[in-house]
C-alpha atoms as a PDB file:
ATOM      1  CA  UNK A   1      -1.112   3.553  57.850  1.00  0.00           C
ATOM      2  CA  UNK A   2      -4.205   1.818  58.136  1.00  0.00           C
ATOM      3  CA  UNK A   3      -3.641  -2.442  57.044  1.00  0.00           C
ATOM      4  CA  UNK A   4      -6.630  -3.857  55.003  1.00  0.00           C
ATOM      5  CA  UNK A   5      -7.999  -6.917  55.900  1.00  0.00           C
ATOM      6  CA  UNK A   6      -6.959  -9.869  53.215  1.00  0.00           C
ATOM      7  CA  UNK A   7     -10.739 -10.571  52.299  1.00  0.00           C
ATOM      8  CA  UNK A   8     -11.122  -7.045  51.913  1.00  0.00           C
ATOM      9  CA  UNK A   9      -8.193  -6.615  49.410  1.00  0.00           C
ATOM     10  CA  UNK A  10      -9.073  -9.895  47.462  1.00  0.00           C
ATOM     11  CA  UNK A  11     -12.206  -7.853  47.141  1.00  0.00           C
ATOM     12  CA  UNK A  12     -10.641  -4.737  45.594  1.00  0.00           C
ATOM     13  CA  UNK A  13      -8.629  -6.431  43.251  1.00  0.00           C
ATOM     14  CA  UNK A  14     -11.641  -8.311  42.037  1.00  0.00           C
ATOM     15  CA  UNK A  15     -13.904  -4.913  41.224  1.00  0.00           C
ATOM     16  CA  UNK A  16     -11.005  -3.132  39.437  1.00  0.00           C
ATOM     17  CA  UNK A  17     -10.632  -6.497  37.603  1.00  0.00           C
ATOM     18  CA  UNK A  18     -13.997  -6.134  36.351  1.00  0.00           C
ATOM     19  CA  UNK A  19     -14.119  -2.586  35.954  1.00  0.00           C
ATOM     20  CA  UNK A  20     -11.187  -3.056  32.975  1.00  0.00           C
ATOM     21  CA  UNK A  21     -12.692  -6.157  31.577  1.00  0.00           C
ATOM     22  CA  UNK A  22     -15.980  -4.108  31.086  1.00  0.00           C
ATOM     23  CA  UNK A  23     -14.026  -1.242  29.475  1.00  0.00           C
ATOM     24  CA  UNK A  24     -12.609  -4.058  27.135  1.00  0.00           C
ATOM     25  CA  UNK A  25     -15.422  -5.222  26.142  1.00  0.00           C
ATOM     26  CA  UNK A  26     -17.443  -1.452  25.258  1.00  0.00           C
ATOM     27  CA  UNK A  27     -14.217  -0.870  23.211  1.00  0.00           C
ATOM     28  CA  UNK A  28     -14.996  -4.081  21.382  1.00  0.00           C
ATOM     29  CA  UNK A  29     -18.471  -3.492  21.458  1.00  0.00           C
ATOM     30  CA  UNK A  30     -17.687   0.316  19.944  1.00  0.00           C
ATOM     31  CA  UNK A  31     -14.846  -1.395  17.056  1.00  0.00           C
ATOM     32  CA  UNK A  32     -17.992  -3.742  15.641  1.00  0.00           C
ATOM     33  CA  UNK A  33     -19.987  -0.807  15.403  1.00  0.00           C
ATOM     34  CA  UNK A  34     -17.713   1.372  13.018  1.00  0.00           C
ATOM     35  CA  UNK A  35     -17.065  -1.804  11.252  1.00  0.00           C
ATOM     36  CA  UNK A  36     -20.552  -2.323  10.758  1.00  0.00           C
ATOM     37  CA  UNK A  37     -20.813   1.414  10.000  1.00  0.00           C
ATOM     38  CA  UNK A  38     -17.898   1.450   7.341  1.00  0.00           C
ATOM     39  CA  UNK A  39     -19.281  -2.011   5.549  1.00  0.00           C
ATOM     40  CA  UNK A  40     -23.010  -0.016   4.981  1.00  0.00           C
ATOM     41  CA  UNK A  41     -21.195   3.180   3.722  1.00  0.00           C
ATOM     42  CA  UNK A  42     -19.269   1.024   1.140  1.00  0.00           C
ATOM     43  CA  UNK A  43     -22.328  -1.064  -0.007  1.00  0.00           C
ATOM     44  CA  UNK A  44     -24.081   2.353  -0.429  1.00  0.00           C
ATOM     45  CA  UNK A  45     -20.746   3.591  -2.266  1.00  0.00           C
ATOM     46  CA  UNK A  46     -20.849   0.382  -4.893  1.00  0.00           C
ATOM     47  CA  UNK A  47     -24.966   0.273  -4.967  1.00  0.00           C
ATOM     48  CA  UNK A  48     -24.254  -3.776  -3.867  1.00  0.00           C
ATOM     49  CA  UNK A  49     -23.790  -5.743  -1.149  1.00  0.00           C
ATOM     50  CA  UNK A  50     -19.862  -6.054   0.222  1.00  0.00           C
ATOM     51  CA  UNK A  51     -18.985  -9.956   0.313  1.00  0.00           C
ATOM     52  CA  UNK A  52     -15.750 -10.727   1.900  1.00  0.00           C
ATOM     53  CA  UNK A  53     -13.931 -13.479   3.475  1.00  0.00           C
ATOM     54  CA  UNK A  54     -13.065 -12.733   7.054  1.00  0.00           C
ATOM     55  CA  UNK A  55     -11.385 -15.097   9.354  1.00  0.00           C
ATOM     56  CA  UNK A  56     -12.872 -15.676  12.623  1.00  0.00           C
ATOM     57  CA  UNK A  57     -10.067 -15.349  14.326  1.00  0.00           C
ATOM     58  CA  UNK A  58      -9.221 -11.720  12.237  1.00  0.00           C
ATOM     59  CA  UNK A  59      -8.248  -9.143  15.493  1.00  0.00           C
ATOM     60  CA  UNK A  60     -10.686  -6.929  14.889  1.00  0.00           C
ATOM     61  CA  UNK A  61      -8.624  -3.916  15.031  1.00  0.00           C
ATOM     62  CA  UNK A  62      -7.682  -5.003  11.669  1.00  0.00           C
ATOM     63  CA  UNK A  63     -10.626  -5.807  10.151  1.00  0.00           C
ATOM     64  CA  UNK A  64     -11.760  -2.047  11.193  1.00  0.00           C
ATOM     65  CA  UNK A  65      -8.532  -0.734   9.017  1.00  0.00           C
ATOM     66  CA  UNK A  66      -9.280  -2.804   6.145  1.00  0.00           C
ATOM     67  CA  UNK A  67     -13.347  -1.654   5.644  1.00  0.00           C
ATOM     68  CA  UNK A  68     -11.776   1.540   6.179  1.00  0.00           C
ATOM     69  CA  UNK A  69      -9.101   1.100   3.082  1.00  0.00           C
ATOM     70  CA  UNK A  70     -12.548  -0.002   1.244  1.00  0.00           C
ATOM     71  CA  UNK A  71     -14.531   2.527   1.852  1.00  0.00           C
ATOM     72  CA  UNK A  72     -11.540   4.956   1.208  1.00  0.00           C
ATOM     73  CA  UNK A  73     -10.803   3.248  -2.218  1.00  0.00           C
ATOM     74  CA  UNK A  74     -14.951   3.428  -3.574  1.00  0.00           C
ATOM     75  CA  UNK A  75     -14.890   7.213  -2.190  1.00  0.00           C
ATOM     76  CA  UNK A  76     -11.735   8.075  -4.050  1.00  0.00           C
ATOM     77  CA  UNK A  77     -11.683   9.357  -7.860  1.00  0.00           C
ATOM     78  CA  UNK A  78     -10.241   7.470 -10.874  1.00  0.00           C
ATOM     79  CA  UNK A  79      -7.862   8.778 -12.702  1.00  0.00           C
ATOM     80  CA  UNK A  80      -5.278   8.717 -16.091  1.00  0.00           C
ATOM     81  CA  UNK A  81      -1.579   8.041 -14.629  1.00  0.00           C
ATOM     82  CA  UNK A  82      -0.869  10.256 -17.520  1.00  0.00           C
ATOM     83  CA  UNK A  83      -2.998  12.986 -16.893  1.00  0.00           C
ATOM     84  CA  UNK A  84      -2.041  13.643 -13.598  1.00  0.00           C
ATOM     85  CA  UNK A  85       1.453  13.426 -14.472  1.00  0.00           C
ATOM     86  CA  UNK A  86       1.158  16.086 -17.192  1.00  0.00           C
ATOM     87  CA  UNK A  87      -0.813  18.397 -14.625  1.00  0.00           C
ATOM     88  CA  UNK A  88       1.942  17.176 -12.321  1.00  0.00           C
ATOM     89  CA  UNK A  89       4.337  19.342 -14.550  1.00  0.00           C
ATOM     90  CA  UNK A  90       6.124  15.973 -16.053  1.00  0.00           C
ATOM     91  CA  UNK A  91       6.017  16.080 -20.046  1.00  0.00           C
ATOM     92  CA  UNK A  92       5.400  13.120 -21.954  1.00  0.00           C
ATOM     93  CA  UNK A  93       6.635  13.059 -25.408  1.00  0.00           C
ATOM     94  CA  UNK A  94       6.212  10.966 -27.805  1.00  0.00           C
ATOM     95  CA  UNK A  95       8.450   7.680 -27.724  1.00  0.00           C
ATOM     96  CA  UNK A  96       9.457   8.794 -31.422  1.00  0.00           C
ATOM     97  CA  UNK A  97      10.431  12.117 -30.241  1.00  0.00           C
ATOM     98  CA  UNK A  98      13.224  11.050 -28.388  1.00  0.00           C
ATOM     99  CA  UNK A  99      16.815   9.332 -29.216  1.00  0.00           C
ATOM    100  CA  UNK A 100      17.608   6.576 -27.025  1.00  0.00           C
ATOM    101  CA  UNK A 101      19.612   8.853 -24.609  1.00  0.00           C
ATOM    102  CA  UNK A 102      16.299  10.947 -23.880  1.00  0.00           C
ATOM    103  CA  UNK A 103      14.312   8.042 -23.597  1.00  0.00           C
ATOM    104  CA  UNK A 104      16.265   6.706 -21.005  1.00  0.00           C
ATOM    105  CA  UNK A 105      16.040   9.848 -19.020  1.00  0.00           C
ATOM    106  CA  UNK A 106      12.497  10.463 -19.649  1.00  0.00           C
ATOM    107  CA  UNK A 107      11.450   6.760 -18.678  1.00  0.00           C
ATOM    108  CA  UNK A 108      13.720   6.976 -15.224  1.00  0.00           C
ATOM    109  CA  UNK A 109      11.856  10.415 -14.541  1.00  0.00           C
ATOM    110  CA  UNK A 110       8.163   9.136 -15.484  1.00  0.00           C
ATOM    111  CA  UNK A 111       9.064   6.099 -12.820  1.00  0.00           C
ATOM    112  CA  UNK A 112      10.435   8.095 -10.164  1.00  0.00           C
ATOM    113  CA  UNK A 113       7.327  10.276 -10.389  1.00  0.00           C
ATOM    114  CA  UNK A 114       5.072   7.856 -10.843  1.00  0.00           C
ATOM    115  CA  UNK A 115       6.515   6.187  -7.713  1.00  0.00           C
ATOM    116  CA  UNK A 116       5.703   9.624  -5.619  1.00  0.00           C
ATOM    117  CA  UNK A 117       2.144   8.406  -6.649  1.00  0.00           C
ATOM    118  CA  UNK A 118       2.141   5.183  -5.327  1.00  0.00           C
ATOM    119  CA  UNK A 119       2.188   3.778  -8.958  1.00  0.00           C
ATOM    120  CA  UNK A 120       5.272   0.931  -9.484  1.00  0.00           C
ATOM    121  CA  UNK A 121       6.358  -1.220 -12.374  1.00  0.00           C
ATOM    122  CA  UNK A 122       6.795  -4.744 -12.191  1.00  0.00           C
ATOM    123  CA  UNK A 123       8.400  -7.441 -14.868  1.00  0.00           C
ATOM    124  CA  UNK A 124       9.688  -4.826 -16.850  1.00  0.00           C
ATOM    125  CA  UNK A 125      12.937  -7.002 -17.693  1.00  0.00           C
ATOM    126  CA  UNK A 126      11.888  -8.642 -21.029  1.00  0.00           C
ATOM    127  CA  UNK A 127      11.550  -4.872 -22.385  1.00  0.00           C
ATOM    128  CA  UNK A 128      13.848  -2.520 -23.894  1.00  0.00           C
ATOM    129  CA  UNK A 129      13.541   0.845 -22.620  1.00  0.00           C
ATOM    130  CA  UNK A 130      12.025   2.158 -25.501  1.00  0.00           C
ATOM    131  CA  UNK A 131       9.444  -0.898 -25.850  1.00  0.00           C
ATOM    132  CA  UNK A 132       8.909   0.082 -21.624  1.00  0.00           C
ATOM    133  CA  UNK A 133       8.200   3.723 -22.420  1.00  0.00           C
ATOM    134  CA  UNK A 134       6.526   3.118 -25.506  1.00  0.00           C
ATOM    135  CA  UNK A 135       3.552   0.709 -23.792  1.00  0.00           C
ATOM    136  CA  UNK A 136       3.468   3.190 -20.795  1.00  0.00           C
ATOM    137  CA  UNK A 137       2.840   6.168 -23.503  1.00  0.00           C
ATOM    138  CA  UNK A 138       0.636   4.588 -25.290  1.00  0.00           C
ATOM    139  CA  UNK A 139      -1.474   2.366 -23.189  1.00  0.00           C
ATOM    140  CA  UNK A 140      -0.861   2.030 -19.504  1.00  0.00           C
ATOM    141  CA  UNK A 141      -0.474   5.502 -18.471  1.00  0.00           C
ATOM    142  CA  UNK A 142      -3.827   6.183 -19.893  1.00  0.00           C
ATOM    143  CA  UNK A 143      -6.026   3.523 -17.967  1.00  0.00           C
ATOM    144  CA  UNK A 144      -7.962   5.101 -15.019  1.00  0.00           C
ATOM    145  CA  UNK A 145      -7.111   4.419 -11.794  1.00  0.00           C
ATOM    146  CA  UNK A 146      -7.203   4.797  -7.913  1.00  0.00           C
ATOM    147  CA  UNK A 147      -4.350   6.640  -6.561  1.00  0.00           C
ATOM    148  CA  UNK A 148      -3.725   7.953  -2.757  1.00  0.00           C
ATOM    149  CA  UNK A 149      -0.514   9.010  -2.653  1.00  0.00           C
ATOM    150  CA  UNK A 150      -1.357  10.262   0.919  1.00  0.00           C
ATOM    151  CA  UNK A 151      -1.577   6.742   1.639  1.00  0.00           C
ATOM    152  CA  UNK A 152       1.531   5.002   3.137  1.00  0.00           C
ATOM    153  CA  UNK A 153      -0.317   1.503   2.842  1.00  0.00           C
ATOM    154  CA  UNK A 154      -1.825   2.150  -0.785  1.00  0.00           C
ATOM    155  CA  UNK A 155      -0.235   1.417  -3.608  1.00  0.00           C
ATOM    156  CA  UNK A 156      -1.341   0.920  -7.718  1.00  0.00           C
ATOM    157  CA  UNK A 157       0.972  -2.245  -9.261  1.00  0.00           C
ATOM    158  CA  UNK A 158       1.289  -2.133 -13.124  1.00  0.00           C
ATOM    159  CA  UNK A 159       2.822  -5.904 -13.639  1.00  0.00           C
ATOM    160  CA  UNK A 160       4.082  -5.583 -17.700  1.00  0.00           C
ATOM    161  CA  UNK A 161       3.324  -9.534 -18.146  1.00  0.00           C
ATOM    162  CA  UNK A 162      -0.220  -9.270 -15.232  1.00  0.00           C
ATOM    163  CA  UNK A 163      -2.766  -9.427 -18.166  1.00  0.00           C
ATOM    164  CA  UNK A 164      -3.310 -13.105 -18.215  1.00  0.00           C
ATOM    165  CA  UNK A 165      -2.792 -13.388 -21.962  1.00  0.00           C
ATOM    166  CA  UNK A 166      -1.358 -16.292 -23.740  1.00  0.00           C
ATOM    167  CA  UNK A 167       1.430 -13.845 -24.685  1.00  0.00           C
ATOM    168  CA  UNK A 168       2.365 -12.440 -20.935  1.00  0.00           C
ATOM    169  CA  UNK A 169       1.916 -16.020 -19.584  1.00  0.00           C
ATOM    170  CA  UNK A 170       4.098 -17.443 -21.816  1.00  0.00           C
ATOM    171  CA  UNK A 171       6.837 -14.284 -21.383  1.00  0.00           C
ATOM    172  CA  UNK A 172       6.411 -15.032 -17.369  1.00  0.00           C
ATOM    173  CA  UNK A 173       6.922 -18.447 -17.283  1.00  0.00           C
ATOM    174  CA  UNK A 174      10.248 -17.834 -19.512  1.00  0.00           C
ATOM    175  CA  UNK A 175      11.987 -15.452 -17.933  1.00  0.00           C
ATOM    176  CA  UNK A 176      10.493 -15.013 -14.197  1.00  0.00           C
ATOM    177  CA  UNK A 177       8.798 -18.014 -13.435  1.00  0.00           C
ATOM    178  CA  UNK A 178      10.985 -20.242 -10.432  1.00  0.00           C
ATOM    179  CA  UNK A 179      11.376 -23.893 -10.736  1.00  0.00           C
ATOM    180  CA  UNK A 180       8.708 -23.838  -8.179  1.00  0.00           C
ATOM    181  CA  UNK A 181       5.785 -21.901  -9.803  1.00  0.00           C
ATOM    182  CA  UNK A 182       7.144 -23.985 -12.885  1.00  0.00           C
ATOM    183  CA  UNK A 183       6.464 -27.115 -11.150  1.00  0.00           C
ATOM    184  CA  UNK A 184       3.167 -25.684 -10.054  1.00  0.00           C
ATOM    185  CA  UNK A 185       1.964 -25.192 -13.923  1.00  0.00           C
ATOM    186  CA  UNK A 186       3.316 -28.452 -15.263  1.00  0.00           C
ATOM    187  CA  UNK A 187       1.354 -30.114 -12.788  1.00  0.00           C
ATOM    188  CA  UNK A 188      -2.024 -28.054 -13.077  1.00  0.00           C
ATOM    189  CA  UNK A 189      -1.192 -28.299 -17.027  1.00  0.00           C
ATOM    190  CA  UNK A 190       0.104 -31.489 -18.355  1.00  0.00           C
ATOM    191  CA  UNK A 191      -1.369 -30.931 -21.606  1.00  0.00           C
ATOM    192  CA  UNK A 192       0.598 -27.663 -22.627  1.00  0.00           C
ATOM    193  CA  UNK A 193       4.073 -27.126 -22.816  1.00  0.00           C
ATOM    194  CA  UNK A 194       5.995 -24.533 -21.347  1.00  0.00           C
ATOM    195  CA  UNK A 195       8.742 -22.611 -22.303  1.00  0.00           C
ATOM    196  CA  UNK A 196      12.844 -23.199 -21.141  1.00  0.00           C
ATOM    197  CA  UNK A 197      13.576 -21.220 -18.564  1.00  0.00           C
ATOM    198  CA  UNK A 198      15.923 -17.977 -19.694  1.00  0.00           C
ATOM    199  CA  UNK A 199      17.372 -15.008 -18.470  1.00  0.00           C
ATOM    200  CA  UNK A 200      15.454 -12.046 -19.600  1.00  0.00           C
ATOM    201  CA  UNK A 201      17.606  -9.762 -22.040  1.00  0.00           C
ATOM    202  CA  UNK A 202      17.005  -6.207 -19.737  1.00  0.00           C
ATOM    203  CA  UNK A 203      18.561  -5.756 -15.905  1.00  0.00           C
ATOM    204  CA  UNK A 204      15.955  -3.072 -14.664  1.00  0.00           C
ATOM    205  CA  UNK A 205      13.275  -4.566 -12.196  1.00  0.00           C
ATOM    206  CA  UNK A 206      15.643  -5.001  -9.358  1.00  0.00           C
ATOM    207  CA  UNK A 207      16.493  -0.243  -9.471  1.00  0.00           C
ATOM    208  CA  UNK A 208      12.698  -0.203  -9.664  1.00  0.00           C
ATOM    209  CA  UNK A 209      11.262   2.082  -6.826  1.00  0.00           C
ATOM    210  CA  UNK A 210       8.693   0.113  -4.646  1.00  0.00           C
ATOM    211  CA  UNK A 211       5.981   0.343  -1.992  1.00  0.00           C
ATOM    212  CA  UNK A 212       7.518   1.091   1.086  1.00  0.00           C
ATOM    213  CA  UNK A 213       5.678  -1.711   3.085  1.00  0.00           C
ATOM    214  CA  UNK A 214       7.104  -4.172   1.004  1.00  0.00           C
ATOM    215  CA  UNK A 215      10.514  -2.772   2.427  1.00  0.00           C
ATOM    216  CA  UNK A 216       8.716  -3.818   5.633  1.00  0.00           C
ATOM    217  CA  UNK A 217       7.243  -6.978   4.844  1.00  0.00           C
ATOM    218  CA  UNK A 218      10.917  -8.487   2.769  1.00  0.00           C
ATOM    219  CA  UNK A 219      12.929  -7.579   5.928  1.00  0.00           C
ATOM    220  CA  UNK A 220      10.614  -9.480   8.378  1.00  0.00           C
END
């Protein structure tokens, strides 16, 4: 077996150094260009130009995934929760069709299957079952939106208190509001008062389905 000479090994390992920091660098070279690729097909998806806050030191493998989750969201349809439940096979009755028994059971079926959507409830405590199905009948269900339920890292939140009334911001800071966020308000409010803190009357959130990366992101 042949022994190389040391200069002459120094300069091997120096090309196939080279050779892999080159490749590095085309892959890098070949990530900015789909990134560039996927911002233009979203700006020509919303007719306007894309403005968002990167940080500079953003990998940019991940910056890649998240224009794609953009341009995926502006290509996909909107569409009525309720809708595509009913076509789903799911009936929705009327809230004064039912006794409270079949409420119950019709409300834990609509949020099961709305969970096979990527659609999930939050805040629902403060609510009685039948006030619950009632404003998902009547209202929520019927608001057009994005769903991918193909998506493991997309998911639709309906928050029952998220509409930034006087009403829902007064219901939050009562019963799920900590003493921290509470803090935070008195502080950034000193002017208004705020409600005493209570338990809310209802024990449902914590049965709620949820997004399975939040499984992911509460155990880390």
């Amino acid at each position: 077996m042949e022994t190389l000479p040391v200069k002459k090994l120094s300069s091997i390992r120096k090309g196939t150094s080279m050779s892999k920091k080159s490749k590095k660098n085309v892959g890098q070279d070949d990530v900015k260009t789909r990134i560039r690729n996927l911002k233009k097909q979203s700006e020509e998806l919303t007719a306007e130009q894309m403005v968002c806050d990167e940080p500079s030191r953003c990998p940019a493998e991940i910056k890649e995934k998240f224009w794609e989750y953009v341009a995926a969201f502006e290509q996909a349809a909107w569409n009525q929760p309720f809708q595509v439940l009913i076509e789903s096979g799911i009936s929705l009755p009327s809230p004064d069709e039912l006794d409270d028994s079949q409420l119950m059971a019709k409300l834990w079926e609509v949020v099961n299957a709305l969970s096979l959507l990527h659609v999930y409830l939050h805040h629902t405590n403060h609510l009685s079952d039948r006030e619950l199905y009632n404003q998902l009948w009547s209202d929520l269900l019927r608001e057009e939106m994005v769903m991918q339920p193909d998506n493991a890292d997309f998911a639709c939140h309906i928050d029952l208190v998220g509409s930034g009334s006087e009403e829902d911001i007064y219901i939050y800071l009562k019963y799920y509001a900590d003493e921290d966020e509470r803090n935070w308000w008195v502080k950034e409010w000193p002017g208004e008062r705020i409600p005493g803190r209570d338990e809310p009357p209802f024990d449902r959130d914590r049965f709620l389905p949820y997004a399975s990366f939040e499984e992911k992101l509460s155990a880390n």
